[in-house]
C-alpha atoms as a PDB file:
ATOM      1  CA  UNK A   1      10.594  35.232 -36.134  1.00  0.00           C
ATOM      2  CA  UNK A   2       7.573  36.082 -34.603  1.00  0.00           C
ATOM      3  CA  UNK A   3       4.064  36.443 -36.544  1.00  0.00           C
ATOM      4  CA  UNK A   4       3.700  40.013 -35.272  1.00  0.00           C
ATOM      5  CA  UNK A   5       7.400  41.155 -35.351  1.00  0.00           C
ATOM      6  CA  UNK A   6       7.864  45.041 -36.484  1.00  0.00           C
ATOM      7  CA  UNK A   7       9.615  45.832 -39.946  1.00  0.00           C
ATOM      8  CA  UNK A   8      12.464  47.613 -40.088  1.00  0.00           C
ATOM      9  CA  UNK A   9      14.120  49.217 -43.032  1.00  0.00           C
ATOM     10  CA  UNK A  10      18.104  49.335 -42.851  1.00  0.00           C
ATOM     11  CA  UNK A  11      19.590  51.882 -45.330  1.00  0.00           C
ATOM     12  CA  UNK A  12      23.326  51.632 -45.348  1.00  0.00           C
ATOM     13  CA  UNK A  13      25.997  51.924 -48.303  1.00  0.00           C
ATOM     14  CA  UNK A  14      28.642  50.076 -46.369  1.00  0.00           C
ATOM     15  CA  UNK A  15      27.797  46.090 -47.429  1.00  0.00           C
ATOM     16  CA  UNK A  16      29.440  44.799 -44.452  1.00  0.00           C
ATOM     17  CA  UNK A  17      27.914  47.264 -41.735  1.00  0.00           C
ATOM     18  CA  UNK A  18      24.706  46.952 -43.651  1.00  0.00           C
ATOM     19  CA  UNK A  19      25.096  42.849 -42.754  1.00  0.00           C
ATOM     20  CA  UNK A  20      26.406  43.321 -39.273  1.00  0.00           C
ATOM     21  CA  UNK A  21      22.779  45.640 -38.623  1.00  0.00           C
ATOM     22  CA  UNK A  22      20.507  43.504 -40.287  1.00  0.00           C
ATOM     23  CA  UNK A  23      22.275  39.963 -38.791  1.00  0.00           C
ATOM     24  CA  UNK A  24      21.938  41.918 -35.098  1.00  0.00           C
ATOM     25  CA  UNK A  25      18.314  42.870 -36.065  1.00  0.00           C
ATOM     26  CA  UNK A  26      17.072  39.393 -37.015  1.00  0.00           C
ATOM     27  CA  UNK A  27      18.874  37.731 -34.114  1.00  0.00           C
ATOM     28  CA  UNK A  28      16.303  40.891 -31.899  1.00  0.00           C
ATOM     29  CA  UNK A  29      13.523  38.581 -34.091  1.00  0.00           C
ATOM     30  CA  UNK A  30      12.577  41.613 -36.234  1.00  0.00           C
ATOM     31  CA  UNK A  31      11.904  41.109 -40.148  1.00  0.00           C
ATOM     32  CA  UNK A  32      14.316  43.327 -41.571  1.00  0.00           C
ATOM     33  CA  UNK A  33      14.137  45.293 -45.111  1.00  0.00           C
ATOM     34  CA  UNK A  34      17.720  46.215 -46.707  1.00  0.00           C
ATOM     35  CA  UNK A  35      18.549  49.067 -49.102  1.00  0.00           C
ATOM     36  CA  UNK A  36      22.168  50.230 -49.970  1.00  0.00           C
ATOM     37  CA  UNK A  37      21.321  53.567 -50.697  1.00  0.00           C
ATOM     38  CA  UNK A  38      18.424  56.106 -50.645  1.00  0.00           C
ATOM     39  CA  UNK A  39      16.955  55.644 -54.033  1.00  0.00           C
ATOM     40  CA  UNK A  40      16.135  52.030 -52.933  1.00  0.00           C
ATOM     41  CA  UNK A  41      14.860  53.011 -49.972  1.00  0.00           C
ATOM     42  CA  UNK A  42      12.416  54.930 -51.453  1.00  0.00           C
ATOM     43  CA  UNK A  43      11.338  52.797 -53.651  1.00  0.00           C
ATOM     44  CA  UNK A  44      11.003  50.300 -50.627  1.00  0.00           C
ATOM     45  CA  UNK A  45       8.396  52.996 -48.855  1.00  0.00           C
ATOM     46  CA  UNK A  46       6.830  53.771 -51.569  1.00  0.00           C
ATOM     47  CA  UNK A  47       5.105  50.088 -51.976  1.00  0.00           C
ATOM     48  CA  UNK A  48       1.501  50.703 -50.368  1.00  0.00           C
ATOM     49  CA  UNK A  49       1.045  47.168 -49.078  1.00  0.00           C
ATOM     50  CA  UNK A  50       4.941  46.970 -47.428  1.00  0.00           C
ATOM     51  CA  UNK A  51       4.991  47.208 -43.342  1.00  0.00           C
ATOM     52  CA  UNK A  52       7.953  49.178 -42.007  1.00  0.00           C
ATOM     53  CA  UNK A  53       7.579  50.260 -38.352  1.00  0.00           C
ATOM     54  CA  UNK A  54      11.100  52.388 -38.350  1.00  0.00           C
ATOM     55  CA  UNK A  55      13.591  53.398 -41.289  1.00  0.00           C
ATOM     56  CA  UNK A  56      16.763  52.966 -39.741  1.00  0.00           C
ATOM     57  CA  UNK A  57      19.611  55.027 -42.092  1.00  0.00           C
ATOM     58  CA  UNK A  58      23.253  56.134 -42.424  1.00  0.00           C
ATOM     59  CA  UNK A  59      23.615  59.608 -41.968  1.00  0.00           C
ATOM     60  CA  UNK A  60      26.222  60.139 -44.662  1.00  0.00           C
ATOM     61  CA  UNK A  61      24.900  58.077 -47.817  1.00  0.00           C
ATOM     62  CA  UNK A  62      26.418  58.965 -51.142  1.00  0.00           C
ATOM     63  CA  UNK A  63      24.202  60.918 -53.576  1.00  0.00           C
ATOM     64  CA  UNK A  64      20.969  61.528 -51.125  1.00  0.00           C
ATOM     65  CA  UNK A  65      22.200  62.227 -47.854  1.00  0.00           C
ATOM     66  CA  UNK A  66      20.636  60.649 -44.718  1.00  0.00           C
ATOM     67  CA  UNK A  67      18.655  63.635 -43.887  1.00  0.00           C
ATOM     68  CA  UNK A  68      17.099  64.142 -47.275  1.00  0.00           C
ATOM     69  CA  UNK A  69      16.568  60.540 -47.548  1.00  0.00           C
ATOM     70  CA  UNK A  70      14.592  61.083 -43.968  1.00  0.00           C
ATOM     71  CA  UNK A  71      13.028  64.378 -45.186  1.00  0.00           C
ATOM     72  CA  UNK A  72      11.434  62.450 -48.612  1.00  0.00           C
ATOM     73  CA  UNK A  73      10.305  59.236 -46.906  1.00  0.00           C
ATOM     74  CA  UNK A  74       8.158  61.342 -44.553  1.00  0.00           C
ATOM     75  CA  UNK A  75       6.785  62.677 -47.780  1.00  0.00           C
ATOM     76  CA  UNK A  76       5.689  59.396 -48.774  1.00  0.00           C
ATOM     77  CA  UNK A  77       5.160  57.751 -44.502  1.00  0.00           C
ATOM     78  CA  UNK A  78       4.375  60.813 -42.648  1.00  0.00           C
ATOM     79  CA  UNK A  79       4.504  59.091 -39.054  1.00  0.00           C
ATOM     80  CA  UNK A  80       7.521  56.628 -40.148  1.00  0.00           C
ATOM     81  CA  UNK A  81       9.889  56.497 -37.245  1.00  0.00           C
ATOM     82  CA  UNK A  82      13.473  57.679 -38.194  1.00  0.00           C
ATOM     83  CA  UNK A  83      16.946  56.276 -36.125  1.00  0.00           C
ATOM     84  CA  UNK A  84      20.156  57.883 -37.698  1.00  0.00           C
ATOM     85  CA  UNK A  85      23.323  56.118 -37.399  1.00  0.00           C
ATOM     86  CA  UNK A  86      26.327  58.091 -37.639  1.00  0.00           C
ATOM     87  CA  UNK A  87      29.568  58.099 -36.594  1.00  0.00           C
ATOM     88  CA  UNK A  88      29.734  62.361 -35.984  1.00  0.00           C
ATOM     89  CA  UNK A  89      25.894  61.790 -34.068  1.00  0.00           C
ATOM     90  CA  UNK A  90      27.129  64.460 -31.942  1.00  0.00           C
ATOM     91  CA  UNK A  91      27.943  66.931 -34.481  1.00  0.00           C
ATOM     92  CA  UNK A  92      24.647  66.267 -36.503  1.00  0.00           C
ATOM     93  CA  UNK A  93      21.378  68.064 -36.322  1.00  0.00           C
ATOM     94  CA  UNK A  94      18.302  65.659 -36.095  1.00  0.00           C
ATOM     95  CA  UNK A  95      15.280  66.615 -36.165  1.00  0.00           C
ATOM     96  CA  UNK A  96      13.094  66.320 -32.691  1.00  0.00           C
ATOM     97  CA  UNK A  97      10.940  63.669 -33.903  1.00  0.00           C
ATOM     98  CA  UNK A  98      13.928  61.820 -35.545  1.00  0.00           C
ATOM     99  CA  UNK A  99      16.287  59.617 -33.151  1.00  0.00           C
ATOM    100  CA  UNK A 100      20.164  59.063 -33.669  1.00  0.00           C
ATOM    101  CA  UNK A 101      23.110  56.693 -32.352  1.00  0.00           C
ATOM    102  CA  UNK A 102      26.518  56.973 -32.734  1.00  0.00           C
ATOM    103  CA  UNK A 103      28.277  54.328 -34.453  1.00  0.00           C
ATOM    104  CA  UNK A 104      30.251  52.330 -33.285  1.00  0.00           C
ATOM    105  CA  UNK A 105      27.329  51.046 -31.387  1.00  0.00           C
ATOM    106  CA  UNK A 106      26.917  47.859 -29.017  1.00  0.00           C
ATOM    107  CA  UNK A 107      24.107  45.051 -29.601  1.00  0.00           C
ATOM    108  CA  UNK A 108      22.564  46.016 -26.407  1.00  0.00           C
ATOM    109  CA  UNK A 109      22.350  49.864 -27.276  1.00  0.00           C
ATOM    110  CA  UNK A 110      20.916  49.106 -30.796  1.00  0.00           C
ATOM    111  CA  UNK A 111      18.322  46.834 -29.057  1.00  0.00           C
ATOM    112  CA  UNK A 112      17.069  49.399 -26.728  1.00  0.00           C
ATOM    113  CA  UNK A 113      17.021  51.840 -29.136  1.00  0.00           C
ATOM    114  CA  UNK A 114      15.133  50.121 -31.474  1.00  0.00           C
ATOM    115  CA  UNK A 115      12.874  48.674 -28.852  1.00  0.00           C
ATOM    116  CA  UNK A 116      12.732  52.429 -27.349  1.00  0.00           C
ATOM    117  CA  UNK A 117      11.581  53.682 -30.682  1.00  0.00           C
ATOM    118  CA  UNK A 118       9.109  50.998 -31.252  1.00  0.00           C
ATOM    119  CA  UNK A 119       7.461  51.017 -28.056  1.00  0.00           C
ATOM    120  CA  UNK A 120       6.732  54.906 -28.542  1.00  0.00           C
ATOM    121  CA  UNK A 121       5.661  54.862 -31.502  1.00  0.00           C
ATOM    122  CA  UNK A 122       2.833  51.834 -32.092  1.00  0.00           C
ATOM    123  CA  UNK A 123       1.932  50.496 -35.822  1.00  0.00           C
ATOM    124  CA  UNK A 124      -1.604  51.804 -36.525  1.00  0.00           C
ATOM    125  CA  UNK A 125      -3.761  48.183 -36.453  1.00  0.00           C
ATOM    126  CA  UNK A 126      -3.986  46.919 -39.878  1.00  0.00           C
ATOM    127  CA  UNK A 127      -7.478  45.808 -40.807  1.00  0.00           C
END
């Protein structure tokens, strides 16, 4: 992995598509963060001195859906990029500064996405 790769946060309740997205993350040489639901995730943004360049999520999480999980870590990471994954991503009503693919999604569509997001959206420089 390389010294300046971005951080991305992965929230997903299903272990085994939670693996799949994180193994096809690393393998794009980004550090990933995991959390299996949106509590965790929050308490993943809420460490001051953590990195994450986009919070990737489910749309339908148990408990705290996707888009309140998306609403409340903007509280906390105001300019946090957001990509929802869901399998009804036409049927679900994203914010326009918040991105979405439909699962099931390819390796190279996930790459470009992420890259896509990434690219638009630079870290601020860390002093």
């Amino acid at each position: 992995m390389s010294a300046n790769a971005s951080t991305i946060l992965v929230v997903e309740d299903d272990a085994i598509v939670r693996m799949l997205i994180v193994d096809v993350l690393e393998e794009l040489e980004y550090a990933v963060l995991e959390a299996e639901d949106g509590d965790k995730a929050l308490e993943i943004l809420a460490a001051p001195d953590q990195p994450i360049d986009l919070m990737m999520t489910d749309h339908g999480l148990p408990g705290m859906d996707g888009r309140e999980l998306a609403k409340r870590a903007r509280e906390l990471r105001p300019s946090l990029p957001i990509l929802f994954a869901s399998g009804y991503a036409e049927n679900i009503d994203v914010p326009a500064d918040m991105n979405v693919i439909g699962k099931p999604f390819s390796i190279d569509q996930l790459r470009d996405k992420v890259k896509a997001i990434i690219t638009n959206n630079p870290s601020p420089i860390k002093s």
